[in-house]
C-alpha atoms as a PDB file:
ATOM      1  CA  UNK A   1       0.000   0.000   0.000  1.00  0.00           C
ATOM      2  CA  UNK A   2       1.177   3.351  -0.461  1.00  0.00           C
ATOM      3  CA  UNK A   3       1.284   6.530   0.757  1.00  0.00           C
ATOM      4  CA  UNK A   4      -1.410   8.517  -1.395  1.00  0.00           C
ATOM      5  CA  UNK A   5      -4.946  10.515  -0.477  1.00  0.00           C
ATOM      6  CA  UNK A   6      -7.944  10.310  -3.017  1.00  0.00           C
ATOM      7  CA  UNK A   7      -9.325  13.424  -4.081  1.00  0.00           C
ATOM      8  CA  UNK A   8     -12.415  14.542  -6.513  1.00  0.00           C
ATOM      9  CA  UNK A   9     -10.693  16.117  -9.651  1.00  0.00           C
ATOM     10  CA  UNK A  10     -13.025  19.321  -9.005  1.00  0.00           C
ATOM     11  CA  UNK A  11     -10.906  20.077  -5.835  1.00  0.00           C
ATOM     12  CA  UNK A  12      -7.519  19.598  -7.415  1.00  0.00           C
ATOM     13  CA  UNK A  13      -7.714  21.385 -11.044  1.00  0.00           C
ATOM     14  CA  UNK A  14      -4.094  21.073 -11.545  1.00  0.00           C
ATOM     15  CA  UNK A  15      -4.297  17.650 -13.035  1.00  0.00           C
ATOM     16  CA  UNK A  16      -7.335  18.452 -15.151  1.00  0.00           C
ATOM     17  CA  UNK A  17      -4.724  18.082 -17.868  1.00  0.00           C
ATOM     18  CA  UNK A  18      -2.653  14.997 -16.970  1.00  0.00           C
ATOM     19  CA  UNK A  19      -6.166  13.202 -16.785  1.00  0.00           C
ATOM     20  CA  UNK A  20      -7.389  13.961 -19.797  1.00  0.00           C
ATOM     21  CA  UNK A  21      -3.976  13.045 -21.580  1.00  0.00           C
ATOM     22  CA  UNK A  22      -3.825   9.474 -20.033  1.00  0.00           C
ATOM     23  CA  UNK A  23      -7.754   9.213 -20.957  1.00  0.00           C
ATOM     24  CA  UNK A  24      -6.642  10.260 -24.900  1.00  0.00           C
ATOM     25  CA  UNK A  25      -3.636   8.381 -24.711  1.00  0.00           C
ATOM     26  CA  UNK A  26      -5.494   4.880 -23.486  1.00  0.00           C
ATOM     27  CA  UNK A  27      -9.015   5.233 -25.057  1.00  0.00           C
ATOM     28  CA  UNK A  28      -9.487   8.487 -26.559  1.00  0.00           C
ATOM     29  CA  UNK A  29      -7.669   8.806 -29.732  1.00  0.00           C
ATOM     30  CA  UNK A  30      -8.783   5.633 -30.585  1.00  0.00           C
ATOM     31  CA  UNK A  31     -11.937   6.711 -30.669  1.00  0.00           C
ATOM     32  CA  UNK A  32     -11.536   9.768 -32.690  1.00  0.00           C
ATOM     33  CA  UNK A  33     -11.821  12.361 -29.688  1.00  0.00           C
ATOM     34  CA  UNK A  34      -9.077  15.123 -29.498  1.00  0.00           C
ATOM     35  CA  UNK A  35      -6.789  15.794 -26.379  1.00  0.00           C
ATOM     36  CA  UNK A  36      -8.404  19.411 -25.895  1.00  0.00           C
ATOM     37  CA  UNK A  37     -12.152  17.397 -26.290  1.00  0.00           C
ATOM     38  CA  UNK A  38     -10.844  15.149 -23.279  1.00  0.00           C
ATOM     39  CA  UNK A  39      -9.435  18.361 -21.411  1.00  0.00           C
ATOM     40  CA  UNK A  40     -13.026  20.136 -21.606  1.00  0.00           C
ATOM     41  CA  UNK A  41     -14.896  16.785 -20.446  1.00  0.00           C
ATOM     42  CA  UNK A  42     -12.327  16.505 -17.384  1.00  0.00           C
ATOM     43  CA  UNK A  43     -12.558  20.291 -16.263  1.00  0.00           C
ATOM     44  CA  UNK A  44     -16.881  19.702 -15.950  1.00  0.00           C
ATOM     45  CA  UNK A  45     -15.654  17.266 -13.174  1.00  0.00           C
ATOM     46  CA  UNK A  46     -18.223  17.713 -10.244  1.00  0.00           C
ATOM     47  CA  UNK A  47     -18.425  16.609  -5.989  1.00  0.00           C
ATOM     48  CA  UNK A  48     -21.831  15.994  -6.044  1.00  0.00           C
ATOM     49  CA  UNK A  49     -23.422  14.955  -9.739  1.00  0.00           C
ATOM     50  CA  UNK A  50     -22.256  13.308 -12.799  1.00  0.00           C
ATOM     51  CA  UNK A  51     -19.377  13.078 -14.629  1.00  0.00           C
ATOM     52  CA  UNK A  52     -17.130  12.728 -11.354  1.00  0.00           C
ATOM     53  CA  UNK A  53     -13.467  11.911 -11.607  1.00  0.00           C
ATOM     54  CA  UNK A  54     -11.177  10.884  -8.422  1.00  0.00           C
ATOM     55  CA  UNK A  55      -7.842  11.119  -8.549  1.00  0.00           C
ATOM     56  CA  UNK A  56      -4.792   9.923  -6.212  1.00  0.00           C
ATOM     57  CA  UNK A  57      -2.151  11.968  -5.014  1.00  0.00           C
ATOM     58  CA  UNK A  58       1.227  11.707  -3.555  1.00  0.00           C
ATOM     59  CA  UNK A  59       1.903  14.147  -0.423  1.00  0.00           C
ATOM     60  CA  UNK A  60       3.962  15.727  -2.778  1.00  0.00           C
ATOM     61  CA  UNK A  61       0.548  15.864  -4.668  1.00  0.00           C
ATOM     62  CA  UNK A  62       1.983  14.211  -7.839  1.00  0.00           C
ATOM     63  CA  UNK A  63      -0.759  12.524  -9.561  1.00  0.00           C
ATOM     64  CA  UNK A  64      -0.130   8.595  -9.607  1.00  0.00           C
ATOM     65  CA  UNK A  65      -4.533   7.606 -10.822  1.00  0.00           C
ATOM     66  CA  UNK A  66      -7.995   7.939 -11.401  1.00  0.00           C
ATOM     67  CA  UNK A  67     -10.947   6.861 -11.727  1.00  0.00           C
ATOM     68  CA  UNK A  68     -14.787   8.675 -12.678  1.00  0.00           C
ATOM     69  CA  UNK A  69     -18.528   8.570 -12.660  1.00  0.00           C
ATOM     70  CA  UNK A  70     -19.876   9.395 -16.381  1.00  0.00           C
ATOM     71  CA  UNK A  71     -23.604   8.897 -17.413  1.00  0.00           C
ATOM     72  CA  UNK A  72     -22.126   7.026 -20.602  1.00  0.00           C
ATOM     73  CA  UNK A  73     -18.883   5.179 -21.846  1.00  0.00           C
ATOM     74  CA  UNK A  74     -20.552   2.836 -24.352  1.00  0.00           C
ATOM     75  CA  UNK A  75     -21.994   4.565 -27.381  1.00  0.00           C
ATOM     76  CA  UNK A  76     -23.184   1.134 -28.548  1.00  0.00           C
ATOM     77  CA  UNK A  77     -25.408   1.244 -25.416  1.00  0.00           C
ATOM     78  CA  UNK A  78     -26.362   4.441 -24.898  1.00  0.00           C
ATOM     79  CA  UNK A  79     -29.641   2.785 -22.810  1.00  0.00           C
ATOM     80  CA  UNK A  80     -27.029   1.793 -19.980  1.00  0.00           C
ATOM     81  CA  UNK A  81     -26.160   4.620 -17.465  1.00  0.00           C
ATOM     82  CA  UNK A  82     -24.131   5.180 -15.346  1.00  0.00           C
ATOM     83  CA  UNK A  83     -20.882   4.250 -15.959  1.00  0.00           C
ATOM     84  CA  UNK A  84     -17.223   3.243 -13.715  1.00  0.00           C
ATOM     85  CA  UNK A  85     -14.689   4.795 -16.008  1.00  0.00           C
ATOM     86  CA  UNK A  86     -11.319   5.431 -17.120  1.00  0.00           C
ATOM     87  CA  UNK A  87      -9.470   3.243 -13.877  1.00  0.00           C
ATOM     88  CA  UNK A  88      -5.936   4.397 -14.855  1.00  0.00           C
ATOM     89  CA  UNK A  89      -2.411   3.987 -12.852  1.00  0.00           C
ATOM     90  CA  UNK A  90       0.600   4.829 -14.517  1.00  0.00           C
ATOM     91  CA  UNK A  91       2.908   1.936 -15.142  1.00  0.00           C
ATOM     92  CA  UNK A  92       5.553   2.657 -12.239  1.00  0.00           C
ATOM     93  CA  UNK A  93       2.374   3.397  -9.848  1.00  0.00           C
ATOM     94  CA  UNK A  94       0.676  -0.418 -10.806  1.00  0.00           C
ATOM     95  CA  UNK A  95       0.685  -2.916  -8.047  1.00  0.00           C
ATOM     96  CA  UNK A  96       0.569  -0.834  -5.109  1.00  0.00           C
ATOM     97  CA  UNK A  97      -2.616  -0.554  -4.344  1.00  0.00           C
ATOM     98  CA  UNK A  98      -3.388   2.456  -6.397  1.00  0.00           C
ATOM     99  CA  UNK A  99      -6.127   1.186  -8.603  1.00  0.00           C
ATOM    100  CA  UNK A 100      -7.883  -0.750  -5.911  1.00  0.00           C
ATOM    101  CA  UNK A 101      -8.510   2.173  -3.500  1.00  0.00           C
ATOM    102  CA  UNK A 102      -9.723   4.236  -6.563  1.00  0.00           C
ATOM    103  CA  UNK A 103     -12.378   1.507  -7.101  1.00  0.00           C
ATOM    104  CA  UNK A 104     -13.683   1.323  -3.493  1.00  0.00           C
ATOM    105  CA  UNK A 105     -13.988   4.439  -3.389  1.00  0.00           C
ATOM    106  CA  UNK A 106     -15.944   5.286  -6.852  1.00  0.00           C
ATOM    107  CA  UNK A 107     -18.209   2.680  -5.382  1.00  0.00           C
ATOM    108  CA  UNK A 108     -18.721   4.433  -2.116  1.00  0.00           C
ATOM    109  CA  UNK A 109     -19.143   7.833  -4.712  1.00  0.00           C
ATOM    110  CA  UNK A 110     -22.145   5.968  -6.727  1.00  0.00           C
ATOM    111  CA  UNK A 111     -24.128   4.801  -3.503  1.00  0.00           C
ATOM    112  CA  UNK A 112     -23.434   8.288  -1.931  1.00  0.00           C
ATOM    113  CA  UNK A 113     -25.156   9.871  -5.039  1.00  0.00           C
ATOM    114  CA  UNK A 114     -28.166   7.088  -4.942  1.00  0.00           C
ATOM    115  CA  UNK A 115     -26.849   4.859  -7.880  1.00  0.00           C
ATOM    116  CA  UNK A 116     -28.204   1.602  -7.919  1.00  0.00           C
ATOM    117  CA  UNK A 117     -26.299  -0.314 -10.233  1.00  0.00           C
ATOM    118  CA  UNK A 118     -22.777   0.776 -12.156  1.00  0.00           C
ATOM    119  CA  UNK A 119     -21.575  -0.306 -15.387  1.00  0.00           C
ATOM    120  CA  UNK A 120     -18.397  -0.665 -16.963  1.00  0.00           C
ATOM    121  CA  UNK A 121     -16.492  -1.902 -20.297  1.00  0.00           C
ATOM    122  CA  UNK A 122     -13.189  -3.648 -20.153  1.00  0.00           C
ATOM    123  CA  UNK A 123     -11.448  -4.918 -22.830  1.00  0.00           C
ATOM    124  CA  UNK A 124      -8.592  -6.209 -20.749  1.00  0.00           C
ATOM    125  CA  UNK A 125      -9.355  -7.047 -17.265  1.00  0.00           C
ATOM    126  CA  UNK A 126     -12.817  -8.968 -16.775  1.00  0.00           C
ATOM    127  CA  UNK A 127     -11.224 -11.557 -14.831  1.00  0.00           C
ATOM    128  CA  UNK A 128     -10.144  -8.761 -12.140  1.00  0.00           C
ATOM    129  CA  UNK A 129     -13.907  -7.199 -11.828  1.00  0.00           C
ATOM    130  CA  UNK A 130     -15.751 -10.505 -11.605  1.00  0.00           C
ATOM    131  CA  UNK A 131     -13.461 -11.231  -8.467  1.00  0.00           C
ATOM    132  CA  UNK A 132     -14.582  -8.126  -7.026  1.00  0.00           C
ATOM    133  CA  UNK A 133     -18.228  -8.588  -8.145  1.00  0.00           C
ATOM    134  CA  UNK A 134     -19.036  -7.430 -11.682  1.00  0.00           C
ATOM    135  CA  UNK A 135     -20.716  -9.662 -13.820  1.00  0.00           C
ATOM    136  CA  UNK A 136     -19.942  -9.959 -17.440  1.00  0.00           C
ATOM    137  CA  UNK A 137     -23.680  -9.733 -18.777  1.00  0.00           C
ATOM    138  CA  UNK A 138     -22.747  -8.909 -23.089  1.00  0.00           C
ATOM    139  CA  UNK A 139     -19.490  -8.791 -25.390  1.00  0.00           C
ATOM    140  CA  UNK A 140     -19.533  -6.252 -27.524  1.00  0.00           C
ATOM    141  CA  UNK A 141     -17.514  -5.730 -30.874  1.00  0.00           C
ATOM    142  CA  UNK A 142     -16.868  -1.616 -31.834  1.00  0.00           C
ATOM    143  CA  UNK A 143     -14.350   0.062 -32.636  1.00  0.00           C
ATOM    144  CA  UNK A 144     -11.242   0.978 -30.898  1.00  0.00           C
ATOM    145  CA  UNK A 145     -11.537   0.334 -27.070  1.00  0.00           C
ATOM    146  CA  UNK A 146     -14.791  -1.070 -27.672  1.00  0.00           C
ATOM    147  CA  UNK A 147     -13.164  -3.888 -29.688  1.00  0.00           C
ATOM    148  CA  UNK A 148     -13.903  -7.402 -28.275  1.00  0.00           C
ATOM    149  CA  UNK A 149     -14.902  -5.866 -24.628  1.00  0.00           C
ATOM    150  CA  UNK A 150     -16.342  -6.932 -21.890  1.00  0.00           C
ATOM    151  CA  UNK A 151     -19.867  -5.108 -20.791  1.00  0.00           C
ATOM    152  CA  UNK A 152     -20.045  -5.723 -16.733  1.00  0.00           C
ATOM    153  CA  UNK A 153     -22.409  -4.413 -13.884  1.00  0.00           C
ATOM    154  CA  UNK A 154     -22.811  -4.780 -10.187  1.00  0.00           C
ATOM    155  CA  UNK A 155     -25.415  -3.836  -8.107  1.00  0.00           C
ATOM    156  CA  UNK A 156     -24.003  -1.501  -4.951  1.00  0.00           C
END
């Protein structure tokens, strides 16, 4: 475990921009939105209504994850709402606990706001959320990070 606080993105504006830049560098280019389109949707982060980002923070308050709230991450199911999104560590920040704090605590964020049931899509790590609850319920086949992935829920 390491030493790092969670904070909502609203409170710490400073990494509006290294957010949106891991978002476009992991999912977003691939599916044709811009870096500056991904720096406007992370600087409407709220506290206390959707979309909601968390992010982790050193004491030094070096950004090392995050994690958000968004009414919709699946275009192909635009029905489905609301969505766990963008869980991202950095590589050297991986295996410490990081991710797994993030994801408590979105889940504590959703029941605090009254949501019922989360969603998420995951082309990469379906084994990881069904051993912490989610349940794979349809594969999808889009484009880009929607490419063979993994449609989940849980019920909070």
């Amino acid at each position: 475990m390491t030493d790092t606080s969670i904070h909502y993105l609203a409170d710490k504006p400073a990494h509006i921009h290294t957010c949106a830049l891991w978002e476009h560098q992991e999912w977003g280019r691939h599916g044709g939105k811009t870096l500056e389109q991904a720096v406007a949707c992370y600087a409407h982060s709220n506290r206390h209504a959707l979309p909601l980002t968390l992010v982790a923070c050193t004491p030094a308050d070096e950004v090392v994850g995050m994690v958000s709230l968004w009414d919709s991450d699946c275009p192909l199911r635009p029905d489905l709402t609301p969505w766990a999104a963008s869980l991202y560590v950095p590589p050297d920040w991986r295996g410490r606990g990081v991710g797994s704090r993030l994801f408590i605590r979105i889940h504590h964020e959703a029941r605090r706001l009254g949501i019922a049931r989360l969603y998420l899509m995951t082309q990469h790590s379906e084994a990881v959320y069904a051993a912490q609850g989610w349940r794979t319920f349809e594969r999808i086949d889009g484009p880009g990070a929607m490419r063979d992935a993994a449609l989940m829920h849980v019920d909070l």
